[in-house]
PDB file of N, CA and C in Angstrom:
ATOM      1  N   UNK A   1      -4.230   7.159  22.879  1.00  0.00           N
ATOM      2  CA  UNK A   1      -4.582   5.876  22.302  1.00  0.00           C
ATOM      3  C   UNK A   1      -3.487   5.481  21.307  1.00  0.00           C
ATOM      4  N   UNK A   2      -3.057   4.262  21.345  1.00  0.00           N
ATOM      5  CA  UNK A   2      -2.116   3.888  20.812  1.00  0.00           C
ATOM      6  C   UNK A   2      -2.538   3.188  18.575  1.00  0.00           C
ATOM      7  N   UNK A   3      -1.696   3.318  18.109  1.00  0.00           N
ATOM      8  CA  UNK A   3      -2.273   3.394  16.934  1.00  0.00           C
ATOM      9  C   UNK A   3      -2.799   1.879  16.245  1.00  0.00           C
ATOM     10  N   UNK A   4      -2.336   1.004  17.259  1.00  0.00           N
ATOM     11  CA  UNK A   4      -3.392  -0.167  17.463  1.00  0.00           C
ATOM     12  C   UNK A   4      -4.446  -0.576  18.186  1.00  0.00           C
ATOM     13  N   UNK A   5      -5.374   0.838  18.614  1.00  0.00           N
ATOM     14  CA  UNK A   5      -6.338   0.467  19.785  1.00  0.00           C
ATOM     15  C   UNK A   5      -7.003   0.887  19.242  1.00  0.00           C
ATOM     16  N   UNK A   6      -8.624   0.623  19.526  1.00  0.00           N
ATOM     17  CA  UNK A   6      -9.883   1.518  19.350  1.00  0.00           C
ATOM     18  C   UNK A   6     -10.081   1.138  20.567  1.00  0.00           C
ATOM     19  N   UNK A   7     -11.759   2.571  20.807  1.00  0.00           N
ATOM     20  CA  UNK A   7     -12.795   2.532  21.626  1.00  0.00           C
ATOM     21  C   UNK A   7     -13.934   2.054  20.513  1.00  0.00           C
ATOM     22  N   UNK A   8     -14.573   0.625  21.208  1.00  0.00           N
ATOM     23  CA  UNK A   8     -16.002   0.092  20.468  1.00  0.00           C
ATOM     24  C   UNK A   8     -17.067   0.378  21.401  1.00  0.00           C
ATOM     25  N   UNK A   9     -18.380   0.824  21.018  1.00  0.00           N
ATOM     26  CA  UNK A   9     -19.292   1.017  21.528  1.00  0.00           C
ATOM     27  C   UNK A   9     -19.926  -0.479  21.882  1.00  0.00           C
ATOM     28  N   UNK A  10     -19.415  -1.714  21.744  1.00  0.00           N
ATOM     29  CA  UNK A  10     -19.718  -2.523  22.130  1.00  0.00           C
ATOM     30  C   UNK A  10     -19.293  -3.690  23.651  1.00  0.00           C
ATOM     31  N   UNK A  11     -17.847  -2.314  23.796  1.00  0.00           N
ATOM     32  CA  UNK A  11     -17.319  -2.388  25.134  1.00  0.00           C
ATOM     33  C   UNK A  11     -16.059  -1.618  25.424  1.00  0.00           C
ATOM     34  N   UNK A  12     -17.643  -0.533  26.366  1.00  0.00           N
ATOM     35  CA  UNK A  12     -17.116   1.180  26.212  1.00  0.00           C
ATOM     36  C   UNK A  12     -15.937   0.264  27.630  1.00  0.00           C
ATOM     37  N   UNK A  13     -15.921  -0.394  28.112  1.00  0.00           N
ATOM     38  CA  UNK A  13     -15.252  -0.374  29.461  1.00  0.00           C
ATOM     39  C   UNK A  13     -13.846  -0.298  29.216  1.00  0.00           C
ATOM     40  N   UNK A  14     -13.241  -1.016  28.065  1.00  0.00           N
ATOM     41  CA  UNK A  14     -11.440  -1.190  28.103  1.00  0.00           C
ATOM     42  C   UNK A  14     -11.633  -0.633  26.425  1.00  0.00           C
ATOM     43  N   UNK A  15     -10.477  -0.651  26.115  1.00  0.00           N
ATOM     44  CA  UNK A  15     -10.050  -0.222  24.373  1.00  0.00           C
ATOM     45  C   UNK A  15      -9.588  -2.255  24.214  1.00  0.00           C
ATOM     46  N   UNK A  16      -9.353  -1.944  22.422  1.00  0.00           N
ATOM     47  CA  UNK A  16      -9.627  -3.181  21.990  1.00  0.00           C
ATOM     48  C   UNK A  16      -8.510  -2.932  21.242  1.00  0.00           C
ATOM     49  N   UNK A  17      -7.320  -3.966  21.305  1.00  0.00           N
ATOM     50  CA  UNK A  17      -5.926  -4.051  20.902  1.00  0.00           C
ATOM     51  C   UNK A  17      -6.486  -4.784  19.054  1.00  0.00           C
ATOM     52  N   UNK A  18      -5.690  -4.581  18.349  1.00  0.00           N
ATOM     53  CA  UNK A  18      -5.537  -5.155  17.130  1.00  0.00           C
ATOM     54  C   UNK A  18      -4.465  -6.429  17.338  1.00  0.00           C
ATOM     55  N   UNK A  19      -5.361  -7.286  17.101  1.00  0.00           N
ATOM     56  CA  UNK A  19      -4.055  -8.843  16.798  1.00  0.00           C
ATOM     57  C   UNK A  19      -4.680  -9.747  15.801  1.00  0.00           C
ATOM     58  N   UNK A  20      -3.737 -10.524  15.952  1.00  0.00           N
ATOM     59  CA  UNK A  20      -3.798 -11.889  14.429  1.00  0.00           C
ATOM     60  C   UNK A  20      -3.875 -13.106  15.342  1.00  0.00           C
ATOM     61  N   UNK A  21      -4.396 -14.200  15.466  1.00  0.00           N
ATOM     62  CA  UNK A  21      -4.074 -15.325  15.982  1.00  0.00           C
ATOM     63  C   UNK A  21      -4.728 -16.574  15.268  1.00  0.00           C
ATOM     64  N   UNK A  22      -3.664 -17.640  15.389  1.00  0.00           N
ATOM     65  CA  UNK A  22      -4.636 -19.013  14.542  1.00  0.00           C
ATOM     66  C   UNK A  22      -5.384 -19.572  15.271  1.00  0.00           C
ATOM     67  N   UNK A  23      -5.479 -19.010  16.547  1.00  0.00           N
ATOM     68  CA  UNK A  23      -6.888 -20.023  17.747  1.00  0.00           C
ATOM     69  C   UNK A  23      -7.745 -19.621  17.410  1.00  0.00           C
ATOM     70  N   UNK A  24      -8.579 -20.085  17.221  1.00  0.00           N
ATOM     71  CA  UNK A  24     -10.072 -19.688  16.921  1.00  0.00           C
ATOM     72  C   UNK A  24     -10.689 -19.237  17.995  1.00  0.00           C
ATOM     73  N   UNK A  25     -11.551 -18.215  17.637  1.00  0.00           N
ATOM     74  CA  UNK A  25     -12.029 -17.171  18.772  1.00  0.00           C
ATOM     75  C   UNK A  25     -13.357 -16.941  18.462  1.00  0.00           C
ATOM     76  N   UNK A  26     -14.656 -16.110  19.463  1.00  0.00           N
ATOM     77  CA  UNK A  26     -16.209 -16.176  19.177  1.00  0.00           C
ATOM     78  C   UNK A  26     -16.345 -14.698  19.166  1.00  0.00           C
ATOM     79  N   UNK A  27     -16.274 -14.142  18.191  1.00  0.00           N
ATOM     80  CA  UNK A  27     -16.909 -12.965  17.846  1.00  0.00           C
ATOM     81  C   UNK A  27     -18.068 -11.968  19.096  1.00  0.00           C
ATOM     82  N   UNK A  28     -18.127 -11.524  19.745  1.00  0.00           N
ATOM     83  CA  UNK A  28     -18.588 -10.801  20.766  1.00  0.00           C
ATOM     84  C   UNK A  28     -19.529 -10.205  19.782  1.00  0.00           C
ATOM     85  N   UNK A  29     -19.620  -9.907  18.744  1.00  0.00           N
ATOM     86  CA  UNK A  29     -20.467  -8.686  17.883  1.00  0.00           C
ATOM     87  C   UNK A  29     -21.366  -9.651  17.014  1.00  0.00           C
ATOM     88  N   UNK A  30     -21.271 -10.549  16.833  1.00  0.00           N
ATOM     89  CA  UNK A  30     -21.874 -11.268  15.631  1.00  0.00           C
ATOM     90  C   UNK A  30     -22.177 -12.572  16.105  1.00  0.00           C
ATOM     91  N   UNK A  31     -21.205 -12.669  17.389  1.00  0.00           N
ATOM     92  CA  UNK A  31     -21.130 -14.146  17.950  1.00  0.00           C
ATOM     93  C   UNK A  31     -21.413 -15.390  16.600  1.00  0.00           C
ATOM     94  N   UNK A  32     -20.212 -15.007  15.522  1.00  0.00           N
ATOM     95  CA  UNK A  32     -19.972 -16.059  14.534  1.00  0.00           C
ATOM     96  C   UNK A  32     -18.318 -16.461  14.978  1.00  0.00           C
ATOM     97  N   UNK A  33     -17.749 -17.965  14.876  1.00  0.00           N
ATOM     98  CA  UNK A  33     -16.336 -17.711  15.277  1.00  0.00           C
ATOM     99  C   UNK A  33     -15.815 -17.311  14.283  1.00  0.00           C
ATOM    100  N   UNK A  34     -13.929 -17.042  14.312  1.00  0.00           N
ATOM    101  CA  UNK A  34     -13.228 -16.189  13.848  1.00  0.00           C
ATOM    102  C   UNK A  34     -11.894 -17.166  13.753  1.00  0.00           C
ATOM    103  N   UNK A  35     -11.109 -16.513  13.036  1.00  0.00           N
ATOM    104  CA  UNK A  35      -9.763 -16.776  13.401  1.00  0.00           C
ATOM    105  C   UNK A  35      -8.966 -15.467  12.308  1.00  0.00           C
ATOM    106  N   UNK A  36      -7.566 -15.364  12.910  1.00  0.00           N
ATOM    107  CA  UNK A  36      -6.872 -14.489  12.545  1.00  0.00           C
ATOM    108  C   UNK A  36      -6.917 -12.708  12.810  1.00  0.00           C
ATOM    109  N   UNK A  37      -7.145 -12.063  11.923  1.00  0.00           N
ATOM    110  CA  UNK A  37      -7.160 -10.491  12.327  1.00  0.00           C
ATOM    111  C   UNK A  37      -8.471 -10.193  13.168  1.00  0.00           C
ATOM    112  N   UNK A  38      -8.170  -9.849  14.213  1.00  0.00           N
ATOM    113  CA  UNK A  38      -9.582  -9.089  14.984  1.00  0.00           C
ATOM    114  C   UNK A  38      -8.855  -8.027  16.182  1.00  0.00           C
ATOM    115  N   UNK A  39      -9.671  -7.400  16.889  1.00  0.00           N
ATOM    116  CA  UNK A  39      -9.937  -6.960  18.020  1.00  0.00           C
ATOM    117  C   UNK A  39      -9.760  -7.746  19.273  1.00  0.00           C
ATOM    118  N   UNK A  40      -9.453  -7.523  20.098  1.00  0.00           N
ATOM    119  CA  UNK A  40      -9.559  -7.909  21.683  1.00  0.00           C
ATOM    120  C   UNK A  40      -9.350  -7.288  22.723  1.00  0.00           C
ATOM    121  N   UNK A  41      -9.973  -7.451  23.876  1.00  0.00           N
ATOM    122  CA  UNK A  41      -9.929  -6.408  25.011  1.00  0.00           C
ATOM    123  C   UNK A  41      -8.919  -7.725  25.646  1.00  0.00           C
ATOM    124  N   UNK A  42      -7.623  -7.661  26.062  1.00  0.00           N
ATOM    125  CA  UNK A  42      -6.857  -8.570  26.465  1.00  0.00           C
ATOM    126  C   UNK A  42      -7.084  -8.702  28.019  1.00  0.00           C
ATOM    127  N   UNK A  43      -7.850  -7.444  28.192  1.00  0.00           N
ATOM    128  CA  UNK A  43      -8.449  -7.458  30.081  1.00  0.00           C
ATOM    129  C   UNK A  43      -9.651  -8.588  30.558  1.00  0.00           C
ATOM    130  N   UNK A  44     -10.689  -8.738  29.414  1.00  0.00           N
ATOM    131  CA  UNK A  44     -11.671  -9.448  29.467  1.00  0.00           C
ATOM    132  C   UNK A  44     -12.136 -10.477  28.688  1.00  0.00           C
ATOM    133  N   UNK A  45     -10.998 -10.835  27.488  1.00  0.00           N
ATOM    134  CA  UNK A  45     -11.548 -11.659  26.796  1.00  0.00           C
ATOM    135  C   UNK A  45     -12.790 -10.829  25.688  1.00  0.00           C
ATOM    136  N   UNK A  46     -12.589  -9.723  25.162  1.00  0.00           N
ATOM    137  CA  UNK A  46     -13.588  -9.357  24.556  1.00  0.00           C
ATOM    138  C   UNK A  46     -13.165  -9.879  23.351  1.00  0.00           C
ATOM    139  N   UNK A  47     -13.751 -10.009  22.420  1.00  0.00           N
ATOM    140  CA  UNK A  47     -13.136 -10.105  20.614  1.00  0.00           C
ATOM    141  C   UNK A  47     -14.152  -9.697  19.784  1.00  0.00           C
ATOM    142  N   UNK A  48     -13.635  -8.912  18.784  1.00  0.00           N
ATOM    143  CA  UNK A  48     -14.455  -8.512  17.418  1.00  0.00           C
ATOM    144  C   UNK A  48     -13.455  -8.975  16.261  1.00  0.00           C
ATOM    145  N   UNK A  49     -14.471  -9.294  15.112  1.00  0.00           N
ATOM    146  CA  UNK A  49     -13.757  -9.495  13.957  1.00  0.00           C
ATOM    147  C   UNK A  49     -13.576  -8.280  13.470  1.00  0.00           C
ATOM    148  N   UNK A  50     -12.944  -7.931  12.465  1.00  0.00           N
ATOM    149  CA  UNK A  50     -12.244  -6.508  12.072  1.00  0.00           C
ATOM    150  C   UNK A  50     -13.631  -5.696  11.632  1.00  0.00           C
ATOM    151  N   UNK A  51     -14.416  -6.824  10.498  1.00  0.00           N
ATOM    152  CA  UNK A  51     -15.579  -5.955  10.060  1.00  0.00           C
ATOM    153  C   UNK A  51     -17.099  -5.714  10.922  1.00  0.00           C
ATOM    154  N   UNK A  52     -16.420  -6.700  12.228  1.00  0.00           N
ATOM    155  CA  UNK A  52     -17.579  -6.388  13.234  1.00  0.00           C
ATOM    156  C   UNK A  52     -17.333  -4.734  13.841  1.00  0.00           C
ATOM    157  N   UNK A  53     -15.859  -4.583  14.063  1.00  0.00           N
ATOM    158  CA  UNK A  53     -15.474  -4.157  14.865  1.00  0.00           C
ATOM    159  C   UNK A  53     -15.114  -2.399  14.145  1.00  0.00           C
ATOM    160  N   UNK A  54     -15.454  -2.415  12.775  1.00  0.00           N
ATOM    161  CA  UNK A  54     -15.206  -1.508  12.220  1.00  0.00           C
ATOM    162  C   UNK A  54     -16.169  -1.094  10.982  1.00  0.00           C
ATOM    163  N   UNK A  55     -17.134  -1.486  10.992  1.00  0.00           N
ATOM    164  CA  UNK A  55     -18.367  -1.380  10.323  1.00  0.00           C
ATOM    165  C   UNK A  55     -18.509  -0.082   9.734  1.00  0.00           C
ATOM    166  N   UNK A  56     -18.894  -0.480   7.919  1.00  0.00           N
ATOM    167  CA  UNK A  56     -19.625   0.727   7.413  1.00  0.00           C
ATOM    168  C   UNK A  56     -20.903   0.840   7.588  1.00  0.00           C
ATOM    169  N   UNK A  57     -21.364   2.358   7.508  1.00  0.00           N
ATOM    170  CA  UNK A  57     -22.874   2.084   8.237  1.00  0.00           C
ATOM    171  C   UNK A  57     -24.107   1.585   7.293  1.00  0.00           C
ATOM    172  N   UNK A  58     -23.956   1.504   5.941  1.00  0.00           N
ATOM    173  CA  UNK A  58     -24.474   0.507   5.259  1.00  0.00           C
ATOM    174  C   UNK A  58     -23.335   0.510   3.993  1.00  0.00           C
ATOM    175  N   UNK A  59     -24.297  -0.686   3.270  1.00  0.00           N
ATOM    176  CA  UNK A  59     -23.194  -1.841   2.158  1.00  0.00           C
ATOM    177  C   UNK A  59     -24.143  -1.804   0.929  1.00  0.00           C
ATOM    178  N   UNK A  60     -23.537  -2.272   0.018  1.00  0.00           N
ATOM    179  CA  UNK A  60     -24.634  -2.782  -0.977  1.00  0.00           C
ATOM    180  C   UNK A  60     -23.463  -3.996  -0.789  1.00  0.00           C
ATOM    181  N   UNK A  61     -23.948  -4.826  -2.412  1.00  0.00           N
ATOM    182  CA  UNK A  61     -23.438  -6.423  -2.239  1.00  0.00           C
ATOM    183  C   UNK A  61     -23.671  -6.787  -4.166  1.00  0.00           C
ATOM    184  N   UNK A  62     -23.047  -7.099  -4.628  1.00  0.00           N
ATOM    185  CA  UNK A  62     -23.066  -7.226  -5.740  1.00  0.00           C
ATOM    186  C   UNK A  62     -23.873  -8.717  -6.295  1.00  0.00           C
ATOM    187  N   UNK A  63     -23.940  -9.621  -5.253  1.00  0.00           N
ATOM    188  CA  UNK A  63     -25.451 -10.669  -5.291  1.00  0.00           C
ATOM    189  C   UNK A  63     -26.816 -10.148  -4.974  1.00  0.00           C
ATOM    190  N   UNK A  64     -26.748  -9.002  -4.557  1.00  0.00           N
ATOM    191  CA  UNK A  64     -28.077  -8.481  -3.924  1.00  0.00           C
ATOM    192  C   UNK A  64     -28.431  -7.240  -4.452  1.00  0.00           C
ATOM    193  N   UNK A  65     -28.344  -7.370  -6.028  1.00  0.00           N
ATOM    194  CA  UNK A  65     -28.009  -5.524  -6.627  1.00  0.00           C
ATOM    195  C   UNK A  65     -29.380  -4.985  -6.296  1.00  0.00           C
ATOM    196  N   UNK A  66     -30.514  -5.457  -5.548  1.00  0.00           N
ATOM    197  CA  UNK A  66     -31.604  -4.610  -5.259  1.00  0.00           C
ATOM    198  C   UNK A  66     -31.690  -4.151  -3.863  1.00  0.00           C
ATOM    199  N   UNK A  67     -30.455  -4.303  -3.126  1.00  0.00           N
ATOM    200  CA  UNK A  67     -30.443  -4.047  -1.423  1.00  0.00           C
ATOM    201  C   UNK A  67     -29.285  -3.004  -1.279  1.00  0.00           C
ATOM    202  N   UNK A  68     -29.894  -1.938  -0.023  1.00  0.00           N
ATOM    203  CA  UNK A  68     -29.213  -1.387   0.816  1.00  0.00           C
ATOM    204  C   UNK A  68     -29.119  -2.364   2.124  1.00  0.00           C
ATOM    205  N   UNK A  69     -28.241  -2.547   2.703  1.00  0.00           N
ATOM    206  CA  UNK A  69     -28.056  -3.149   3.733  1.00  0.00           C
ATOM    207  C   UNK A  69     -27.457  -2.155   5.042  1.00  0.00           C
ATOM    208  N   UNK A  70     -28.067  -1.890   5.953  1.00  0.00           N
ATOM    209  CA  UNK A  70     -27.747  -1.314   7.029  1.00  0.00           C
ATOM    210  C   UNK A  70     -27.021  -2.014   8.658  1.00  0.00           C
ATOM    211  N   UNK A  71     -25.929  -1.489   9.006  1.00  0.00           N
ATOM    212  CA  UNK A  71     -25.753  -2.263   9.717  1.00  0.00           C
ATOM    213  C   UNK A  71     -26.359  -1.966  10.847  1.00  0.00           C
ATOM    214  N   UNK A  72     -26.915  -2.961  11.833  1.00  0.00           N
ATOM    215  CA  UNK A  72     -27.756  -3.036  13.134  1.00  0.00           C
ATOM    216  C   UNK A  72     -27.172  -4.139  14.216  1.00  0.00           C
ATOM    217  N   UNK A  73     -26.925  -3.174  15.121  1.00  0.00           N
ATOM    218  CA  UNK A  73     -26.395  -4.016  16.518  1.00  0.00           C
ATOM    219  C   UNK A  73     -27.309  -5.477  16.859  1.00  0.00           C
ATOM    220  N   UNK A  74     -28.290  -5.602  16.439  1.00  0.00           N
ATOM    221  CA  UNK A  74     -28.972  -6.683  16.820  1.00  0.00           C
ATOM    222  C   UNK A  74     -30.146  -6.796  15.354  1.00  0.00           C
ATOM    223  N   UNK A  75     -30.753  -8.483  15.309  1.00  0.00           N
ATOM    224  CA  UNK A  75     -31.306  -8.434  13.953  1.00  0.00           C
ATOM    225  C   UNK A  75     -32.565  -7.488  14.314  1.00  0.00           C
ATOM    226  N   UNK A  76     -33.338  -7.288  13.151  1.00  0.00           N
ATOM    227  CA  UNK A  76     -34.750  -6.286  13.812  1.00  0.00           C
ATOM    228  C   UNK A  76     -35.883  -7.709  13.999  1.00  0.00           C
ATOM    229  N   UNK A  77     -36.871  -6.771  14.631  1.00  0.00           N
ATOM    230  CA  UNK A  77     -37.668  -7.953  15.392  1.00  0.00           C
ATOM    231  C   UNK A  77     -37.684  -8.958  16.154  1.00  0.00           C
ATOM    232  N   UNK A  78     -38.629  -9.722  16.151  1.00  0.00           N
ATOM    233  CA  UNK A  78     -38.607 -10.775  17.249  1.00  0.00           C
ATOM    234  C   UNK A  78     -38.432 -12.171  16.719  1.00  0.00           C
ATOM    235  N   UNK A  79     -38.760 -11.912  15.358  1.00  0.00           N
ATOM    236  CA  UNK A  79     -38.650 -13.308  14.649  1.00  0.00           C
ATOM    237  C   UNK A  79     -37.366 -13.879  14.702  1.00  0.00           C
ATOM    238  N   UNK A  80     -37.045 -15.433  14.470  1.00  0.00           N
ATOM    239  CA  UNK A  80     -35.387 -15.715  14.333  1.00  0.00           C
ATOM    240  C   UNK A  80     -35.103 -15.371  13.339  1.00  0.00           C
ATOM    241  N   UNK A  81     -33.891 -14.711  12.975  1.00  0.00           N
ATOM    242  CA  UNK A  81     -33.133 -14.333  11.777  1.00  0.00           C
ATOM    243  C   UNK A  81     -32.297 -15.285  11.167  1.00  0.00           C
ATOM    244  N   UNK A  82     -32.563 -15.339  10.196  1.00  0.00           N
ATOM    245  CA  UNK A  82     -30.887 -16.143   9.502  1.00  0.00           C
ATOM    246  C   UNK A  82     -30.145 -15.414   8.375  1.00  0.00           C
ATOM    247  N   UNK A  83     -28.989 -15.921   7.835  1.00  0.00           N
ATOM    248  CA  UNK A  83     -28.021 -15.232   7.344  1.00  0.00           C
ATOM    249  C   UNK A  83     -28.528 -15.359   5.675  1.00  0.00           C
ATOM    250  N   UNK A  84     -28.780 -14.775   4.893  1.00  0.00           N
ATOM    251  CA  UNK A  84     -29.265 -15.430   3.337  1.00  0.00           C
ATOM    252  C   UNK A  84     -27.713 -15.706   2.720  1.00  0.00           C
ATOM    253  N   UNK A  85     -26.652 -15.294   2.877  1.00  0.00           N
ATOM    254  CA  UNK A  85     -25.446 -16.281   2.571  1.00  0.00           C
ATOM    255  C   UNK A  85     -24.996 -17.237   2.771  1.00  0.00           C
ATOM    256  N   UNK A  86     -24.959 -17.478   4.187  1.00  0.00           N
ATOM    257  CA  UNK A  86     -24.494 -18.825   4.773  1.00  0.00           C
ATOM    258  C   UNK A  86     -25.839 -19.997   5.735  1.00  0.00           C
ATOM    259  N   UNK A  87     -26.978 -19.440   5.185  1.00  0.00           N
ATOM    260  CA  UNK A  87     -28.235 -19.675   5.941  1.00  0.00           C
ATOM    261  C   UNK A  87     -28.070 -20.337   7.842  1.00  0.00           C
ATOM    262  N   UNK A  88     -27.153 -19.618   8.254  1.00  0.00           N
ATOM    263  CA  UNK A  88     -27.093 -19.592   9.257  1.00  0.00           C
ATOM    264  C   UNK A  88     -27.792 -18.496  10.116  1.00  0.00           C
ATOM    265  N   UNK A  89     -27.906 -18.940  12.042  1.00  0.00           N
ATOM    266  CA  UNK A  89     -28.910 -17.598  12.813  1.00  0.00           C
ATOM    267  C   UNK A  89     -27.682 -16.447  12.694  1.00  0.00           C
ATOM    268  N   UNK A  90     -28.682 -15.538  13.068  1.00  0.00           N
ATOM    269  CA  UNK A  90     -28.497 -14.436  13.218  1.00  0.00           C
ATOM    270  C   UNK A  90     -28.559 -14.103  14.787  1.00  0.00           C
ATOM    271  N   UNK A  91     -27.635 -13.700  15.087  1.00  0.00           N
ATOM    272  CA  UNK A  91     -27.549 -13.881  16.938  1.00  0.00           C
ATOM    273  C   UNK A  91     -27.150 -12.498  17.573  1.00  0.00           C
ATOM    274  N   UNK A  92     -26.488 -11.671  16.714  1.00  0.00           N
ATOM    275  CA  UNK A  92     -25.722 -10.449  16.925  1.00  0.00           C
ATOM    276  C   UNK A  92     -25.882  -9.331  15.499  1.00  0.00           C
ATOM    277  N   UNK A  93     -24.816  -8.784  15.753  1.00  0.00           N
ATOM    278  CA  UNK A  93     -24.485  -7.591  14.543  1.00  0.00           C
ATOM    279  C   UNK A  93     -25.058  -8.350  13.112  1.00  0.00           C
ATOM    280  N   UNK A  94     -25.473  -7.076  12.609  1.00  0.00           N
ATOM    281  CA  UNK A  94     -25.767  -7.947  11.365  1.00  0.00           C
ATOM    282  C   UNK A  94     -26.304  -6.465  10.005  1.00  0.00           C
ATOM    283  N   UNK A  95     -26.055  -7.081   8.999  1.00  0.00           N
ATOM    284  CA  UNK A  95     -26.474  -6.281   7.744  1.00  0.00           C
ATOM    285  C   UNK A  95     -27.550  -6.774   7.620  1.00  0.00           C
ATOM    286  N   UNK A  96     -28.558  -5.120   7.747  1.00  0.00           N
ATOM    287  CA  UNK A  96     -30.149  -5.410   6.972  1.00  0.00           C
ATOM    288  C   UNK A  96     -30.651  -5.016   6.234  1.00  0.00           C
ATOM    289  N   UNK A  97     -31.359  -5.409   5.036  1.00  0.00           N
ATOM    290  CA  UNK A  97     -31.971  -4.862   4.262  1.00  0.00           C
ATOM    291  C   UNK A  97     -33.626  -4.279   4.588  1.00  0.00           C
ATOM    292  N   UNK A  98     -33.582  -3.120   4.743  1.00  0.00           N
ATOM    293  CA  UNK A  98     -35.503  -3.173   5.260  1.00  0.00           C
ATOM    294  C   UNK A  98     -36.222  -3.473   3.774  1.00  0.00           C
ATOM    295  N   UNK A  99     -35.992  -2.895   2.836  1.00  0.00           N
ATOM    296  CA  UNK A  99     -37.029  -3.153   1.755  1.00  0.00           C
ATOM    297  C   UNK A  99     -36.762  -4.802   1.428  1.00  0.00           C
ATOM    298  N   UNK A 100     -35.672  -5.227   1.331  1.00  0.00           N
ATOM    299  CA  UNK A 100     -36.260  -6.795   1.059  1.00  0.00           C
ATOM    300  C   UNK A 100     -36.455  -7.922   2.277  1.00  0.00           C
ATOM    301  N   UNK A 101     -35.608  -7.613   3.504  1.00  0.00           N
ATOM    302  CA  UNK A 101     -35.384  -8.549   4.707  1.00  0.00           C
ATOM    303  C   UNK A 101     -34.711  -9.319   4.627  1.00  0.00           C
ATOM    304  N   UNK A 102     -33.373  -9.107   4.065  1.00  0.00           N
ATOM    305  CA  UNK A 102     -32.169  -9.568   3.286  1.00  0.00           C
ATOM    306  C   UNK A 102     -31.569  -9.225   4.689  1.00  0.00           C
ATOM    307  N   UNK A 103     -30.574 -10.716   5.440  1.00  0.00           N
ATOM    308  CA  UNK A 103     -29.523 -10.270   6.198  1.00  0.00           C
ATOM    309  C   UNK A 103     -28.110 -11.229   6.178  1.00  0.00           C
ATOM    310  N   UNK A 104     -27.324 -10.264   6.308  1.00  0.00           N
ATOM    311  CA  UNK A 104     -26.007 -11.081   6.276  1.00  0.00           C
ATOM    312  C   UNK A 104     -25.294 -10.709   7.231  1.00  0.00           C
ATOM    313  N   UNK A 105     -24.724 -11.993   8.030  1.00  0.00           N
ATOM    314  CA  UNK A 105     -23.730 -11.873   8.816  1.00  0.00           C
ATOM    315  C   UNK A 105     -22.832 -10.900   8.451  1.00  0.00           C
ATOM    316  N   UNK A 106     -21.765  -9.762   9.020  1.00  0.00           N
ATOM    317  CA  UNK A 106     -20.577  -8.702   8.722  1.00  0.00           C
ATOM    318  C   UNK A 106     -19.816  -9.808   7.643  1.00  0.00           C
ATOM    319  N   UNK A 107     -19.739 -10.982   8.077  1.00  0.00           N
ATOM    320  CA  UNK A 107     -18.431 -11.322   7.645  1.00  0.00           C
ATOM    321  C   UNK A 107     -18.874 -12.303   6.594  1.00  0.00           C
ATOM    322  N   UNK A 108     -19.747 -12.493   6.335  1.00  0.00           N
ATOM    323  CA  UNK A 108     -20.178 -12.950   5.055  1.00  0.00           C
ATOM    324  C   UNK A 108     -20.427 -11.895   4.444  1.00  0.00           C
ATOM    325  N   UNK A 109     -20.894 -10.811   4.700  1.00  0.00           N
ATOM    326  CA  UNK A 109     -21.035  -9.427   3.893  1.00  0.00           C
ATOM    327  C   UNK A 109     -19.845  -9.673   2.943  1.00  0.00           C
ATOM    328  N   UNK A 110     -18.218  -9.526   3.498  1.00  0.00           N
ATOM    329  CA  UNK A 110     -17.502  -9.124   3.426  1.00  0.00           C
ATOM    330  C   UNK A 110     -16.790  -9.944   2.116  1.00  0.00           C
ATOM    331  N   UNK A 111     -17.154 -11.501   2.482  1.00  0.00           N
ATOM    332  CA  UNK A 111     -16.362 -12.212   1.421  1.00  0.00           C
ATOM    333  C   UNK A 111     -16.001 -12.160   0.048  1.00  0.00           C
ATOM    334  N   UNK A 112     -14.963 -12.746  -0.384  1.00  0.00           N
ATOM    335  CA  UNK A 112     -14.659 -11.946  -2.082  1.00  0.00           C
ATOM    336  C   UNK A 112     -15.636 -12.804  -3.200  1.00  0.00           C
ATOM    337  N   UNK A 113     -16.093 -11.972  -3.496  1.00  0.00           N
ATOM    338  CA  UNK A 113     -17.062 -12.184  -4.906  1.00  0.00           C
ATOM    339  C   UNK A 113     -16.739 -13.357  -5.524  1.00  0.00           C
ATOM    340  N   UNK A 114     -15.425 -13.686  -5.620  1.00  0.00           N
ATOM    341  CA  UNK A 114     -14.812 -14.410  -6.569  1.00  0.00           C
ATOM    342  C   UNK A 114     -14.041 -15.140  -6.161  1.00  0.00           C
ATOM    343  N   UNK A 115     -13.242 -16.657  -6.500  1.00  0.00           N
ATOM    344  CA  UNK A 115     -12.835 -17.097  -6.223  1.00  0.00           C
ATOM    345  C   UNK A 115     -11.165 -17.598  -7.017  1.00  0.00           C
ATOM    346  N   UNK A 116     -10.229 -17.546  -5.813  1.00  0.00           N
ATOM    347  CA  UNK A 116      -8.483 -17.149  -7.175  1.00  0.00           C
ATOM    348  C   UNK A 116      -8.260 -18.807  -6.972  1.00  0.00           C
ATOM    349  N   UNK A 117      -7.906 -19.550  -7.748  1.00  0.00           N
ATOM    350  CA  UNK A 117      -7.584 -21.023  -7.728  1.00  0.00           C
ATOM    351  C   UNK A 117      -5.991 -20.965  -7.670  1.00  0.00           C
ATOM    352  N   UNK A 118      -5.428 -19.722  -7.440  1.00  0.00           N
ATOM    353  CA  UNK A 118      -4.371 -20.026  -7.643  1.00  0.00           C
ATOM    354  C   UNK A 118      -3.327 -19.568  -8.667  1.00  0.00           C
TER     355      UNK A 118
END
C-alpha cells in the first residue's frame, strides 16, 4: 500500500487515494458535500472527507461539555436525524451522543471553535 492509500471499511472493494480538489464532491460516508482534501476510489467514484474517512472512535466538543459523542456508520434509530450544529439531516456517518441525542455531522464535529479575521 502506497503511503497515500487506505483500506475503508466503507469500500472494502478498491483502496482510497488521498487528493485535494476545488470541484465539489458528495461525501459517500456522511453524504454532506465537500471540497478540497478527501479520499477517493479513482476506480468508482468513491469519496470520503478526511474526517469521514479517518474517524476517531469518539469526540467530545467543547460546545457540548456534557457529551461523549461516538462515531456510528449510520444515525441510531428510525427517527429522522438532524445535525445540532448545522441543523441539517443526518443521512450517513455521524457523531452520537447516547446520553443526550446530540448529533453532528464528522465535519461539523470538526470545525474550529473559533474564528481568525485575519
Amino acid at each position: 500500500m502506497k503511503y497515500n492509500e487506505i483500506s475503508h471499511f466503507s469500500h472494502p472493494e478498491h483502496r482510497l487515494t488521498y487528493d485535494y480538489t476545488q470541484v465539489p464532491f458528495l461525501c459517500d460516508g456522511c453524504n454532506e458535500p465537500g471540497i478540497g482534501s478527501h479520499y477517493k476510489c479513482t476506480t468508482c467514484n468513491h469519496d470520503l472527507h478526511v474526517h469521514c474517512a479517518l474517524p476517531s472512535p469518539s469526540i467530545s466538543h467543547p460546545f457540548y461539555t456534557k457529551c461523549t459523542f461516538q462515531f456510528l456508520t449510520n444515525p441510531p434509530g428510525s427517527a429522522p436525524r438532524y445535525c445540532n450544529a448545522c441543523q441539517k439531516d443526518i443521512s450517513g456517518f455521524v457523531y452520537h451522543c447516547k446520553a443526550c441525542g446530540f448529533d453532528l455531522h464528522p465535519c461539523c464535529a470538526k470545525l474550529p471553535t473559533t474564528l481568525d479575521d485575519g
